[in-house]
N, C-alpha and C. Protein backbone atom coordinates (compact mmCIF):
# COMPACT_ATOMS: atom_id res chain seq x y z
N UNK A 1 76.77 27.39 68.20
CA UNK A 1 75.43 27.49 67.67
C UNK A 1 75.52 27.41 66.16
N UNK A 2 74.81 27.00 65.60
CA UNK A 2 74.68 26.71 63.91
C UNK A 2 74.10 28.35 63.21
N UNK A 3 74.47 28.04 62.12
CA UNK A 3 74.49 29.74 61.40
C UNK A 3 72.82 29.21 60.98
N UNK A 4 71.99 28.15 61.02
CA UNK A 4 71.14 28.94 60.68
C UNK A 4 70.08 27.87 62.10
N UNK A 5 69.44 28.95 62.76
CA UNK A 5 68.67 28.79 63.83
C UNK A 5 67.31 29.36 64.07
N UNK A 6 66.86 28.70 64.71
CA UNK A 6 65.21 29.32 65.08
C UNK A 6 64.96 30.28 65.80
N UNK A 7 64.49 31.10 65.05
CA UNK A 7 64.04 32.52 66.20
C UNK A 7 62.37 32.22 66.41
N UNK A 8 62.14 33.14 67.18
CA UNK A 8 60.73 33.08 68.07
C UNK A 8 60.51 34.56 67.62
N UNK A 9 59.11 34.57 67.33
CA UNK A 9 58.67 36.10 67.00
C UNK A 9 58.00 36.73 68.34
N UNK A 10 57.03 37.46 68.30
CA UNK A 10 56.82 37.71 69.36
C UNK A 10 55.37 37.29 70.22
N UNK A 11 54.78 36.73 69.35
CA UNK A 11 53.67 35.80 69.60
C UNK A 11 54.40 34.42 69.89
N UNK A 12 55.36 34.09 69.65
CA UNK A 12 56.28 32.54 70.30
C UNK A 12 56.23 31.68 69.12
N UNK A 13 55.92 32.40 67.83
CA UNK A 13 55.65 30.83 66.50
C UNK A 13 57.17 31.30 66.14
N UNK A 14 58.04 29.57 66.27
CA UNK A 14 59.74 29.37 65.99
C UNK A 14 59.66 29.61 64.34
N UNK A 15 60.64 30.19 63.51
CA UNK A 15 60.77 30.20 62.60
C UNK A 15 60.39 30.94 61.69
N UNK A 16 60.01 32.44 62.48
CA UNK A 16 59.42 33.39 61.93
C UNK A 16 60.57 34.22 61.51
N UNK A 17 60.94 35.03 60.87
CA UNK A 17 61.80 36.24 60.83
C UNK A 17 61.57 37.60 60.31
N UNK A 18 61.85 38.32 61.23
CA UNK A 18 61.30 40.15 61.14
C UNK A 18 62.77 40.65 60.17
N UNK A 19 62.22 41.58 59.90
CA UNK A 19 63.39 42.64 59.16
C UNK A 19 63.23 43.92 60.30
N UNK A 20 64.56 43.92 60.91
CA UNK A 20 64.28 45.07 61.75
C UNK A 20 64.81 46.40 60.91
N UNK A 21 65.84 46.44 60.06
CA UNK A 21 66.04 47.08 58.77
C UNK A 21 65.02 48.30 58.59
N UNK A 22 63.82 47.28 57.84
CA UNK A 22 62.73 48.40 57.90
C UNK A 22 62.18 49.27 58.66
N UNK A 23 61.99 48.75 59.87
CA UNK A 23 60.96 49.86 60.49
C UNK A 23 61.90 49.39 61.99
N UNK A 24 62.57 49.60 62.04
CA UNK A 24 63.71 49.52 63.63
C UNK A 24 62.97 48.77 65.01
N UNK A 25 61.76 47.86 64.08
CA UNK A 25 61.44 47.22 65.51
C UNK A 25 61.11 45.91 64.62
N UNK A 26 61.19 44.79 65.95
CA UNK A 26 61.21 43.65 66.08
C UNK A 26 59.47 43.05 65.31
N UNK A 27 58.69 44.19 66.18
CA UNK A 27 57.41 43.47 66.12
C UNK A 27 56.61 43.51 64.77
N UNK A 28 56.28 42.33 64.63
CA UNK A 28 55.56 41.78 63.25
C UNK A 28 54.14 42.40 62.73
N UNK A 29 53.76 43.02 64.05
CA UNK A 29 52.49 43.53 63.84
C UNK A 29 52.49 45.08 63.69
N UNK A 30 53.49 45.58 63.98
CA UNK A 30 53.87 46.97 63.36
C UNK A 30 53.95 47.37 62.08
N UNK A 31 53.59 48.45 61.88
CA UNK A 31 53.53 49.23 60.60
C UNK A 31 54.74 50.36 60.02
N UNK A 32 56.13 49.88 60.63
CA UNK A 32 57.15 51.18 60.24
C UNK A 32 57.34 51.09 59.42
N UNK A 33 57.43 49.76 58.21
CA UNK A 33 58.14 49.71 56.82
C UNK A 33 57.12 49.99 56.12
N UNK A 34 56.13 50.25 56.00
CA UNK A 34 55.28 51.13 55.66
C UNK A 34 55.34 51.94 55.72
N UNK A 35 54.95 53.04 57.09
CA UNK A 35 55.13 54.24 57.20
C UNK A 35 56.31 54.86 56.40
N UNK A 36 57.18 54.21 56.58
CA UNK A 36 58.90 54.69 56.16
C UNK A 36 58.41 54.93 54.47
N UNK A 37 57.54 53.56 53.86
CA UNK A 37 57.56 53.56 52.34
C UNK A 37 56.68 55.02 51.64
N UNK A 38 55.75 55.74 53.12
CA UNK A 38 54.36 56.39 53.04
C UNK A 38 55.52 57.68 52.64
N UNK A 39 56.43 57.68 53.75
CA UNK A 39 57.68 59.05 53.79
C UNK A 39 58.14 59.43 52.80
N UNK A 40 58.91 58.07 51.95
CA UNK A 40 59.75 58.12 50.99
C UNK A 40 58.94 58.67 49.80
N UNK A 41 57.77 58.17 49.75
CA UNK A 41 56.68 58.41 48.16
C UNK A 41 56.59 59.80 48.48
N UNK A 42 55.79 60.45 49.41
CA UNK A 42 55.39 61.57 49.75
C UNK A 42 56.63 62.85 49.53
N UNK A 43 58.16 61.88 50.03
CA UNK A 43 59.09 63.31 50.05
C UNK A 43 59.16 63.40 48.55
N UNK A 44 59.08 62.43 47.55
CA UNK A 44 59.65 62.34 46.27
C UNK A 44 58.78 63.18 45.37
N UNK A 45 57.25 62.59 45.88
CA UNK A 45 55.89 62.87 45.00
C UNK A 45 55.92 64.63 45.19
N UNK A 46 55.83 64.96 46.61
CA UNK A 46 55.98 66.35 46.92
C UNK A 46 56.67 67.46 46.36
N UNK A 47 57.96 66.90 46.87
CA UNK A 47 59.29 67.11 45.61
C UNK A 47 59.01 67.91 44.35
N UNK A 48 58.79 66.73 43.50
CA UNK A 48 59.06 66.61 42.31
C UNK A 48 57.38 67.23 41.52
N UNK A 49 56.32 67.02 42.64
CA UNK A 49 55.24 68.53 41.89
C UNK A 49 55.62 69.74 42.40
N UNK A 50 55.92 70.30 43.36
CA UNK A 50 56.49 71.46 44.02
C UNK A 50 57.56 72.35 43.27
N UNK A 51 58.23 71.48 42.91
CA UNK A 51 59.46 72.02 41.92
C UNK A 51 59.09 71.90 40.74
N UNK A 52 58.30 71.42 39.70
CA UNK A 52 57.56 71.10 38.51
C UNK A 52 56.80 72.00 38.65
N UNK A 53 56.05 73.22 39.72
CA UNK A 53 55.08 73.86 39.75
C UNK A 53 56.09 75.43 39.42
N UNK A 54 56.97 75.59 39.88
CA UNK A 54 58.15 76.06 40.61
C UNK A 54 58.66 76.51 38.90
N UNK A 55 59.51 75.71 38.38
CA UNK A 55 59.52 75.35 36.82
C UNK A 55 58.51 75.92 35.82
N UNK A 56 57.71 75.69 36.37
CA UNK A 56 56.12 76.30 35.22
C UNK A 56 56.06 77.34 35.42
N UNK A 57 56.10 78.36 36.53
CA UNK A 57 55.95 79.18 37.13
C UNK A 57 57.12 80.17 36.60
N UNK A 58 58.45 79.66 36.26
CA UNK A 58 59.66 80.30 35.46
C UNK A 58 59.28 80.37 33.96
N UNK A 59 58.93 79.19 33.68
CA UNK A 59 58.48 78.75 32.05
C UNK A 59 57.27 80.40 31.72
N UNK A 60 56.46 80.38 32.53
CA UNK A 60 55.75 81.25 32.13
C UNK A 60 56.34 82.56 32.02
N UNK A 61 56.80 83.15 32.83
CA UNK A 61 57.70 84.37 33.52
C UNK A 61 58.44 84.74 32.27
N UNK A 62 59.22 83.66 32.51
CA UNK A 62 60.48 83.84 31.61
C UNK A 62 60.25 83.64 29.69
N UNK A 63 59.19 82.83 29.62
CA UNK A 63 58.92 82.14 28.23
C UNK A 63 59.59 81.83 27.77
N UNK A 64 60.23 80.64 28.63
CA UNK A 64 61.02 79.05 27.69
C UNK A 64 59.79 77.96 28.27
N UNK A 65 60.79 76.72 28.17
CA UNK A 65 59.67 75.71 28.56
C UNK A 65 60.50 74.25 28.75
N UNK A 66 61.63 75.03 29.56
CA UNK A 66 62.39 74.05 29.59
C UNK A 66 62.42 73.81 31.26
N UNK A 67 61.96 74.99 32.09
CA UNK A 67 62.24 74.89 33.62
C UNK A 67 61.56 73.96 34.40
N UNK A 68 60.34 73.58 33.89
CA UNK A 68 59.43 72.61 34.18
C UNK A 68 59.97 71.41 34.14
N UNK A 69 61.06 70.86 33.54
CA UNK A 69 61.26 69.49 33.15
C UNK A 69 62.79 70.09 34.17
N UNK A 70 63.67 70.58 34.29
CA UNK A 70 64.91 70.82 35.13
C UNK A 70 63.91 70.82 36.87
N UNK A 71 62.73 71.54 37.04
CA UNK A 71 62.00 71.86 38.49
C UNK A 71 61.63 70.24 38.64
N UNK A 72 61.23 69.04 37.83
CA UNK A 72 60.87 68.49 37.99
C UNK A 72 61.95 67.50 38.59
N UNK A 73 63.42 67.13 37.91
CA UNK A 73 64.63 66.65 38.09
C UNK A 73 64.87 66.64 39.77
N UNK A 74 64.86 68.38 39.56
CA UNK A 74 65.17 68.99 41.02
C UNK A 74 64.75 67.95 42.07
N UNK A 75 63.17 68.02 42.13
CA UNK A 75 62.21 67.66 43.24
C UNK A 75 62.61 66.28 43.11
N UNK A 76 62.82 65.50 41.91
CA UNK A 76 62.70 64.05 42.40
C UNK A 76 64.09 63.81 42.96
N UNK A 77 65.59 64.39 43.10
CA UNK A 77 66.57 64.25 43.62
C UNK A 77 66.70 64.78 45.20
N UNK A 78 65.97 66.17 45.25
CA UNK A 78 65.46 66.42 46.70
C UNK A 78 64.68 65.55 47.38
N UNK A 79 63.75 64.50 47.08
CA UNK A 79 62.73 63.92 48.00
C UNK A 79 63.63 62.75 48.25
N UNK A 80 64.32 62.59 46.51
CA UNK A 80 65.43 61.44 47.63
C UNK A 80 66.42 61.53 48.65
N UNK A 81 67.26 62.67 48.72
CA UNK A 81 67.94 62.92 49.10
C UNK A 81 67.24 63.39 51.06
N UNK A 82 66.25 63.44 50.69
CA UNK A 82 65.17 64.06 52.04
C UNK A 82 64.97 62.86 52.93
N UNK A 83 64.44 62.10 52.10
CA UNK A 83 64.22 60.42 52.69
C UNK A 83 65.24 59.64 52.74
N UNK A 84 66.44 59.55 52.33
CA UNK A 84 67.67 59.01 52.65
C UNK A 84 68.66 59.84 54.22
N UNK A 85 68.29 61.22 54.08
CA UNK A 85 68.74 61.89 55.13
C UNK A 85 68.01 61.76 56.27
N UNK A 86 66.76 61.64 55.84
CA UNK A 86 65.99 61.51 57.43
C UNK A 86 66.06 59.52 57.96
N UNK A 87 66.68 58.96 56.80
CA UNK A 87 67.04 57.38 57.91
C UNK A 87 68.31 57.60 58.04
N UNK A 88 69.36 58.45 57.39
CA UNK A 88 70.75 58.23 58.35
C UNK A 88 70.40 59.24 59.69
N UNK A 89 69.69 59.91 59.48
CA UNK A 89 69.49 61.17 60.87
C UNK A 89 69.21 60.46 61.88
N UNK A 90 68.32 59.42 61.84
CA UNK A 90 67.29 58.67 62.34
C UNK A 90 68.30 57.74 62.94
N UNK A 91 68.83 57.25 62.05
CA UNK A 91 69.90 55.75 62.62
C UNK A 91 70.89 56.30 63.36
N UNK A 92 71.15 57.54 63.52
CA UNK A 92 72.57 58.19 63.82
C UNK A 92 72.25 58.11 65.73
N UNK A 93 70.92 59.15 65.52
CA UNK A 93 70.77 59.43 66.75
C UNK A 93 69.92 58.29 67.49
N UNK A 94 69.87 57.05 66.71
CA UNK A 94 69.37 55.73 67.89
C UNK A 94 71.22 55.31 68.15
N UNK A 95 71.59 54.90 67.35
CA UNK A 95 72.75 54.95 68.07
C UNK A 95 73.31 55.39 69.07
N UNK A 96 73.26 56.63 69.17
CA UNK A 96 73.93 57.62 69.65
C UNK A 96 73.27 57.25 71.32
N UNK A 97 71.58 57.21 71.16
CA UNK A 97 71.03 56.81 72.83
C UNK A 97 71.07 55.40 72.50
N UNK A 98 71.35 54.75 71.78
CA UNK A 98 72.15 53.12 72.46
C UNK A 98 70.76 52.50 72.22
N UNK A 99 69.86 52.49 71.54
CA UNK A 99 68.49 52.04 70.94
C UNK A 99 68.81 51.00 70.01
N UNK A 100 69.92 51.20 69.09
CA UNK A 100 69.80 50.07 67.73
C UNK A 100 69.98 48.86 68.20
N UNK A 101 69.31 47.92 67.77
CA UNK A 101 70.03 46.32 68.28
C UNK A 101 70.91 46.17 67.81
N UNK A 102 71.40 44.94 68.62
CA UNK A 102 72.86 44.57 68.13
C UNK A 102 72.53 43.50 67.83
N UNK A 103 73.65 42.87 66.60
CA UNK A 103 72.92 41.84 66.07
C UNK A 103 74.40 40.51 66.57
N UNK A 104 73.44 39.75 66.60
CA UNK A 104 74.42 38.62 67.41
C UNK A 104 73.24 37.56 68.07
N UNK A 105 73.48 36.88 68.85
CA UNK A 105 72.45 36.05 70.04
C UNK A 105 72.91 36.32 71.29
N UNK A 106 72.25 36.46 71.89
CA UNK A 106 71.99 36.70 73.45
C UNK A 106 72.82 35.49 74.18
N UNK A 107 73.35 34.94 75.55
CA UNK A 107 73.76 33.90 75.63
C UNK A 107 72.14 33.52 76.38
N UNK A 108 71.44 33.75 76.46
CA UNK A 108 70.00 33.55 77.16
C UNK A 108 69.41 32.87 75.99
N UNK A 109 69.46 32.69 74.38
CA UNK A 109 69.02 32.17 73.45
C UNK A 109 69.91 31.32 73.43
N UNK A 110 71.60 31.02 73.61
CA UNK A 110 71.81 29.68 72.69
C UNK A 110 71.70 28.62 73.45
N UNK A 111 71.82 27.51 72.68
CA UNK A 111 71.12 26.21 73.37
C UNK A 111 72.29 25.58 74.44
């Protein structure tokens, strides 16, 4: 088979191509790489006011005015670290029940 070939989406138009990457499914009309992008903003955005609130909250207490800008650091390394852990968590245990595709061709696709 030639390295570069026609796939079929899932409506049948040849020459379409999905990123299953993003959102762990095939279908074009799904919304996971989205959702996934909704996760990632939210763990970061959350994060990084939560701990910036967190920070202010010392700043006042304590009277410096430096904890606010360290609370803020915090949160934006936690939301990444939140949203990077929840797709290896995620990828681990599709694996694990035998869910991930495998990437290759089927012998039912080659010509």
């Amino acid at each position: 088979m030639s390295k570069h070939h026609r796939s079929h989406g899932v409506d049948g138009r040849a020459g379409e191509r999905v990123s299953v990457a993003s959102s762990g499914t095939t279908d074009p009309a799904g919304n996971g790489g989205y959702n996934a992008g909704l996760a990632v903003f939210s763990y970061v955005l959350g994060g990084t006011l939560v701990w910036s609130l967190i920070g202010w909250g010392l700043d006042n207490a304590l009277g410096t005015n430096w904890f606010v800008l360290a609370g803020a650091f915090v949160g934006l390394a936690g939301g990444f670290y939140l949203s990077f852990a929840r797709r290896l968590l995620r990828n681990r245990t599709n694996d694990a029940a035998g869910t991930q595709p495998v990437e290759g061709t089927k012998k039912s696709e080659q010509p």
